[in-house]
C-alpha atoms as a PDB file:
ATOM      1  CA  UNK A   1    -109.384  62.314 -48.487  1.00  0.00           C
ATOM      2  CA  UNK A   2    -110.655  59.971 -46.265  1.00  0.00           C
ATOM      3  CA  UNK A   3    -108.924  57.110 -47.679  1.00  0.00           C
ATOM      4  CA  UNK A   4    -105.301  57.381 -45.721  1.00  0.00           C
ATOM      5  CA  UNK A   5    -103.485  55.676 -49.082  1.00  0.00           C
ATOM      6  CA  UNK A   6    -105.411  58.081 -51.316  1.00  0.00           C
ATOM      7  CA  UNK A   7    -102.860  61.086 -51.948  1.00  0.00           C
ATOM      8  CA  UNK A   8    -104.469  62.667 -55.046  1.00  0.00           C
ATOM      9  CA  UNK A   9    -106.808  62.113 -57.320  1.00  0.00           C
ATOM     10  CA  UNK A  10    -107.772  63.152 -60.760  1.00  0.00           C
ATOM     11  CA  UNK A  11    -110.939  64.835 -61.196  1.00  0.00           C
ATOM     12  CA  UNK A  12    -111.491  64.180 -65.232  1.00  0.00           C
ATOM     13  CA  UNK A  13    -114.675  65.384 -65.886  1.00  0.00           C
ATOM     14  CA  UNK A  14    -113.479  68.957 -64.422  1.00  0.00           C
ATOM     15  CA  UNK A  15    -110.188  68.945 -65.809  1.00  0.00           C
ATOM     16  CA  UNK A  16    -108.431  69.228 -62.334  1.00  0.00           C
ATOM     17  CA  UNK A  17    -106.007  67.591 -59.927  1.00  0.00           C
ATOM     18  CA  UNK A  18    -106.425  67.423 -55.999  1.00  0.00           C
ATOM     19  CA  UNK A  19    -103.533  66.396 -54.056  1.00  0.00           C
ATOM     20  CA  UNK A  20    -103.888  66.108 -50.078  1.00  0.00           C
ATOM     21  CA  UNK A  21    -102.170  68.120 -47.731  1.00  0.00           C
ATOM     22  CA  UNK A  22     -99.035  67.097 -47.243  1.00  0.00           C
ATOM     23  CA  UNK A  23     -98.791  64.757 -50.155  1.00  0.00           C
ATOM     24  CA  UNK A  24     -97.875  67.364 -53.132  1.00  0.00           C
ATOM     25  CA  UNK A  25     -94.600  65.790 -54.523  1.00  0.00           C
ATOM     26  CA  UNK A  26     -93.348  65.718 -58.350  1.00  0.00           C
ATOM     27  CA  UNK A  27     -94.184  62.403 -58.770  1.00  0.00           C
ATOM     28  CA  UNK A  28     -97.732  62.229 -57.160  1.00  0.00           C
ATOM     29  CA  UNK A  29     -98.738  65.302 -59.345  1.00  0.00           C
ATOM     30  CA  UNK A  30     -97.067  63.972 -62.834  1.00  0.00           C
ATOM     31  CA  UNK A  31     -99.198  60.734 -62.159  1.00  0.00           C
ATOM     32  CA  UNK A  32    -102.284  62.696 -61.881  1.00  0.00           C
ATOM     33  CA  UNK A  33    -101.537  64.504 -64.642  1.00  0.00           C
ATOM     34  CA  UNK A  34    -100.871  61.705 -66.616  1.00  0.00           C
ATOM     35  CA  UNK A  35    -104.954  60.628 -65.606  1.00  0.00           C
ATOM     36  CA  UNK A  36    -105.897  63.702 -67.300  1.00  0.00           C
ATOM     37  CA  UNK A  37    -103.994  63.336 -70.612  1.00  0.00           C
ATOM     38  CA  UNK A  38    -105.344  59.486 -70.750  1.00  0.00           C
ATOM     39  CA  UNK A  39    -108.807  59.704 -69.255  1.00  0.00           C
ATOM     40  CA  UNK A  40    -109.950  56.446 -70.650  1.00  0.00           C
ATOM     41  CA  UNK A  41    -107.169  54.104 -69.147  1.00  0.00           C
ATOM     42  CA  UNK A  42    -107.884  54.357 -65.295  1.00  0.00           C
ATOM     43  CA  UNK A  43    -106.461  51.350 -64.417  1.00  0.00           C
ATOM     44  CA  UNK A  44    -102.531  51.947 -65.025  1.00  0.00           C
ATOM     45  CA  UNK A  45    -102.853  50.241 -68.527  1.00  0.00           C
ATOM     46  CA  UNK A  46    -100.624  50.576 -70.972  1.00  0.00           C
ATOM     47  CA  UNK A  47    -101.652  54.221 -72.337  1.00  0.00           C
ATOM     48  CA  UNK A  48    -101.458  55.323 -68.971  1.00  0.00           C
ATOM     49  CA  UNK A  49     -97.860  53.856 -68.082  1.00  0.00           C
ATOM     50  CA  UNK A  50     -96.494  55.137 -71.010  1.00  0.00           C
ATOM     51  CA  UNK A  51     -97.640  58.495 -70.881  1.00  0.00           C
ATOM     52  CA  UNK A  52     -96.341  58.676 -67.430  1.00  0.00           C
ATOM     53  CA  UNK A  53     -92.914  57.527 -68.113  1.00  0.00           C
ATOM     54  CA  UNK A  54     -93.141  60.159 -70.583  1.00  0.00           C
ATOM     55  CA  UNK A  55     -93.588  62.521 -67.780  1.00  0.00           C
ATOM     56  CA  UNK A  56     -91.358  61.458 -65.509  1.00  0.00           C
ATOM     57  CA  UNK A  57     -88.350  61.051 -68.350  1.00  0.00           C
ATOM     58  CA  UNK A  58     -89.534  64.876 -69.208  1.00  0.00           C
ATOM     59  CA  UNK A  59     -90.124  66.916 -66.036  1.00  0.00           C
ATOM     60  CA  UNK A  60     -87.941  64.878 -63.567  1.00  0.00           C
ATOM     61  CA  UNK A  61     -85.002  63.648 -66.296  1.00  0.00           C
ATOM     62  CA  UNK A  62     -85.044  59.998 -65.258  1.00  0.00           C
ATOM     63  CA  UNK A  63     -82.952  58.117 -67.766  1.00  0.00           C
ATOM     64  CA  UNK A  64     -84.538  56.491 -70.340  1.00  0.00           C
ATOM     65  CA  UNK A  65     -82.812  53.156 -69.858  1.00  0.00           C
ATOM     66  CA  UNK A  66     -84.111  52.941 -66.329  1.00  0.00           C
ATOM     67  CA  UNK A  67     -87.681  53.625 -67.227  1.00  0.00           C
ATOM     68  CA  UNK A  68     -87.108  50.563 -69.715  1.00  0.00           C
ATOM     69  CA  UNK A  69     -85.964  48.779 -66.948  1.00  0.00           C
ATOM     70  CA  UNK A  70     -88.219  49.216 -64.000  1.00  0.00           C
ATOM     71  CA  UNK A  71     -91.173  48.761 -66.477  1.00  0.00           C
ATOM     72  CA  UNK A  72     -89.899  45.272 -67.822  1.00  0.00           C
ATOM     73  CA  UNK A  73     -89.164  44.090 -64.131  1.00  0.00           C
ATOM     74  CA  UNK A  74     -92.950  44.366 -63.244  1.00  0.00           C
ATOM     75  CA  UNK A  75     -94.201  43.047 -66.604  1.00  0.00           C
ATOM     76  CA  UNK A  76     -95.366  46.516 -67.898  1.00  0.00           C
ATOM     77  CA  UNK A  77     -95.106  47.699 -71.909  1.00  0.00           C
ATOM     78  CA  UNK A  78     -92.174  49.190 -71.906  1.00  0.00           C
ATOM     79  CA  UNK A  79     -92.580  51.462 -75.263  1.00  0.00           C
ATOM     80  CA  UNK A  80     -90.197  54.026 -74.739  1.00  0.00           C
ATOM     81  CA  UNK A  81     -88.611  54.897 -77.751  1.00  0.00           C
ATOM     82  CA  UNK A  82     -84.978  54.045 -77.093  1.00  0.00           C
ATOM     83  CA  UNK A  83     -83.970  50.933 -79.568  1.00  0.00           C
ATOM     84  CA  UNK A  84     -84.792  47.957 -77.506  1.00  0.00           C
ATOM     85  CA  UNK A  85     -81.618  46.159 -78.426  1.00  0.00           C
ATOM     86  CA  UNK A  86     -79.946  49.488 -76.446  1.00  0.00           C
ATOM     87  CA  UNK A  87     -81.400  48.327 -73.489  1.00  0.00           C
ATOM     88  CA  UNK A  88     -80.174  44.706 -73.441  1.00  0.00           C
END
């Protein structure tokens, strides 16, 4: 890409994922994938973040409570499933 802080991107309308040499890590290729499954939110809304936290929880096995908690420290919904009196 010619954009040095662009590392992937997800191509929606063609159903695919491009991820620039050197950049192909976990998370850079969940988060893409996560564009695909929620074409309509391209701005890291709320559909988006929690259908990446889903990925990340699945594929990399972060905990659940520390998905809860890095999403409430920058404001984000932090819909995960796990009782939010658990978190507290």
């Amino acid at each position: 890409f010619d954009d040095p802080r662009i590392g992937g991107f997800a191509d929606i309308r063609n159903h695919r994922i491009s991820i620039e040499k050197g950049y192909l890590y976990r998370f850079l290729l969940l988060h893409e994938a996560a564009h695909l499954i929620v074409p309509r939110d391209r701005r890291h809304g709320p559909a988006f973040t929690y259908i990446l936290q889903l990925l990340y929880r699945s594929f990399i096995g972060i905990p659940e409570e520390a998905v809860r908690r890095l999403l409430g420290r920058h404001g984000l919904p932090a819909y995960t499933g796990l009782a939010a009196d658990a978190a507290a």
